[in-house]
Protein backbone atom coordinates (compact mmCIF):
# COMPACT_ATOMS: atom_id res chain seq x y z
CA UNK A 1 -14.99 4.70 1.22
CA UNK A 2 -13.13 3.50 -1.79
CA UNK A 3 -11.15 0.47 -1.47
CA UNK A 4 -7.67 0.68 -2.77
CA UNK A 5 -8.39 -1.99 -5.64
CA UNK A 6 -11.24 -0.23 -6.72
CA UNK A 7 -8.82 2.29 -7.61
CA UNK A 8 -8.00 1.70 -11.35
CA UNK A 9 -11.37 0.15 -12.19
CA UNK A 10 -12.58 3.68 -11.49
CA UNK A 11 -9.88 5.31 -13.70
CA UNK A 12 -10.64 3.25 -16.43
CA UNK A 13 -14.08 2.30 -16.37
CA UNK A 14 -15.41 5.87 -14.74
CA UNK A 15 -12.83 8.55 -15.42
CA UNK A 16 -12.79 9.31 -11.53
CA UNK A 17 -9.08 9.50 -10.51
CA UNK A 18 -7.81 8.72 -6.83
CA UNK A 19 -8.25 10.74 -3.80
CA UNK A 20 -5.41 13.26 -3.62
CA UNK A 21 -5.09 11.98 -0.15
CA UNK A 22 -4.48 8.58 -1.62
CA UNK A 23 -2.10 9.76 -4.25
CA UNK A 24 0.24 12.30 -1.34
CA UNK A 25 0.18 8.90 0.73
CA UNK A 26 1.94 6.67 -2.26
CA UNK A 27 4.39 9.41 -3.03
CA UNK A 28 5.30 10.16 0.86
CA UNK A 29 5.97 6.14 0.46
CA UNK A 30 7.90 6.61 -2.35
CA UNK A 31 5.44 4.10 -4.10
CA UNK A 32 6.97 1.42 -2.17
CA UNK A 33 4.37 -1.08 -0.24
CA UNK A 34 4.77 -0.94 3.77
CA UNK A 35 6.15 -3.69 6.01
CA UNK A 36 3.29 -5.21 6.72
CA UNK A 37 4.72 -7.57 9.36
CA UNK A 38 6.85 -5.00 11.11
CA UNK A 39 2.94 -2.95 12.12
CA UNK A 40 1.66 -6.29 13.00
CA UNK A 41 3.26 -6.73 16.08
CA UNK A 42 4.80 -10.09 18.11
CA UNK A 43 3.51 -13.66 16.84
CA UNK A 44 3.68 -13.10 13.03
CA UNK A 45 7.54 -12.44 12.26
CA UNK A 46 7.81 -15.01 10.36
CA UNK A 47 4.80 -14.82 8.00
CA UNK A 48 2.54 -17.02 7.18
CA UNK A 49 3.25 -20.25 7.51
């Protein structure tokens, strides 16, 4: 499994381009990052302290 970092090393250094999988995933998001917190669940609403 790649990690999601690893991402544009391999662009650049390898020429191997995301998973489409990967890629469908950002657009569905609209290439916004989740809420983190909100999937978390009780005892970390307020972020890290």
């Amino acid at each position: 499994m790649r990690r999601i970092g690893a991402v544009g090393c391999n662009l650049r250094e390898h020429g191997l381009p995301p998973e489409p999988g990967l890629v469908a995933h950002i657009r569905g998001n609209g290439f916004e990052l989740p809420d983190v917190l909100k999937h978390l669940g009780s005892g970390f609403e307020s972020g890290p302290s």
